[in-house]
Protein backbone atom coordinates (compact mmCIF):
# COMPACT_ATOMS: atom_id res chain seq x y z
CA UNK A 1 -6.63 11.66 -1.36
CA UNK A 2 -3.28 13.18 -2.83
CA UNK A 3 -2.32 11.07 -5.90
CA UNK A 4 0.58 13.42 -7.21
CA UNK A 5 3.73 15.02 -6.74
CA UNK A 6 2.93 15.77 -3.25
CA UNK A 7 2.91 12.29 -2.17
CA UNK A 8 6.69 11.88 -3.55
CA UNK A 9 7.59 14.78 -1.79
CA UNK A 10 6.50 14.35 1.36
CA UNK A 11 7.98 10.53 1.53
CA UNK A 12 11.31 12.29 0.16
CA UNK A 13 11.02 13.98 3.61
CA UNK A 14 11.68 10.98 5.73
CA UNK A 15 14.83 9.97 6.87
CA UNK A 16 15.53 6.48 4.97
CA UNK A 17 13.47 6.97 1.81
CA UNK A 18 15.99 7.09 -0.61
CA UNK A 19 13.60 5.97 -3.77
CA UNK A 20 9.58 5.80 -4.22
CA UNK A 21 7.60 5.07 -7.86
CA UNK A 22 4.24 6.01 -8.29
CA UNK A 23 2.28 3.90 -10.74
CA UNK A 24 -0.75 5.93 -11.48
CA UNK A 25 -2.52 3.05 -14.05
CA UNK A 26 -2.29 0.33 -11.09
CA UNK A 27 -2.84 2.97 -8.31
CA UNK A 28 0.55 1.80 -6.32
CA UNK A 29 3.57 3.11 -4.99
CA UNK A 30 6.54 1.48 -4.36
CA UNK A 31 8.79 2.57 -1.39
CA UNK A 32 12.63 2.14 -1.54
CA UNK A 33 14.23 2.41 2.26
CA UNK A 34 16.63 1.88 4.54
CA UNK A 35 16.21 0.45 8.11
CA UNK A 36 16.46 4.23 9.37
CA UNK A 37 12.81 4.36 8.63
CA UNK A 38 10.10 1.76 9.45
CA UNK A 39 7.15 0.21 7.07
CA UNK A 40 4.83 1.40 10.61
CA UNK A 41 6.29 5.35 9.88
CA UNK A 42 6.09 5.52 6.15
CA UNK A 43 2.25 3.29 6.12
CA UNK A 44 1.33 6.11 8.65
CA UNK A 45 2.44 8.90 6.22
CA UNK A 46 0.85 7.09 2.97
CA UNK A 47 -2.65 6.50 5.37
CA UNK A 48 -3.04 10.53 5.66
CA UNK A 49 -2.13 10.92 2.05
CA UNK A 50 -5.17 8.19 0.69
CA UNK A 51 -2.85 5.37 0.61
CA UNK A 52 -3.58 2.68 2.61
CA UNK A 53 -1.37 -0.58 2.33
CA UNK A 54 -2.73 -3.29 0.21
CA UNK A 55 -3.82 -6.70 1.53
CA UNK A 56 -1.15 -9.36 0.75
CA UNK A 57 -4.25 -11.42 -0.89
CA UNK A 58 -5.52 -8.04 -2.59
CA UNK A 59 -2.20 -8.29 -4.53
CA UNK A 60 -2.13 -11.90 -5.79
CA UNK A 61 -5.46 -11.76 -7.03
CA UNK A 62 -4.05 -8.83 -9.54
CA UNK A 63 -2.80 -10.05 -12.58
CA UNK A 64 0.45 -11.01 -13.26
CA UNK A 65 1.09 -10.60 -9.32
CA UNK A 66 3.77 -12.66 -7.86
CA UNK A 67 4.04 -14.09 -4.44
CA UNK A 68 5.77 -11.12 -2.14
CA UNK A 69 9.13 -12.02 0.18
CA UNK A 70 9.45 -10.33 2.91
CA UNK A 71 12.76 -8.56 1.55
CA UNK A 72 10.83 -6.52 -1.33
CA UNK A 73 9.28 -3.39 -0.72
CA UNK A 74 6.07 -2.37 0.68
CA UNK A 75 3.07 -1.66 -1.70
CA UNK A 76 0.50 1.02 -1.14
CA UNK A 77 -2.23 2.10 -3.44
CA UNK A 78 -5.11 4.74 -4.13
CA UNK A 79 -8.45 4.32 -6.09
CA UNK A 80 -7.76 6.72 -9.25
């Protein structure tokens, strides 16, 4: 698993990403696109970095987690 700079990098590659946060304490990255790039392409990229997409139900059971809308973006995350 590649939980650093690497993983920014390489989504900064794709065509679309135009923003991605890493949140190392919650283990999460949040991925800022356009529609030039699909959830299925960058979910693909973030699987063979260690960062498979978290369960809808995985993320209300977090604390303070709100519901998620279909218009926000996708959450992936990594066991630190």
């Amino acid at each position: 698993m590649t939980c650093n700079n690497q993983v920014l990098k390489t989504l900064g590659t794709l065509q679309g990403v135009f923003g991605a946060e890493m949140d190392r304490i919650e283990g999460s990255i949040e991925v800022s696109h356009t529609d030039e790039v699909t959830r299925d392409q960058i979910a693909k990229v973030l699987v063979t970095l260690g960062f498979p997409e978290r369960e809808e139900d995985e993320l209300k059971d977090q604390a303070n987690a709100e519901e998620i809308e279909t218009d926000e973006p996708s959450i992936w995350g990594c066991a630190l």
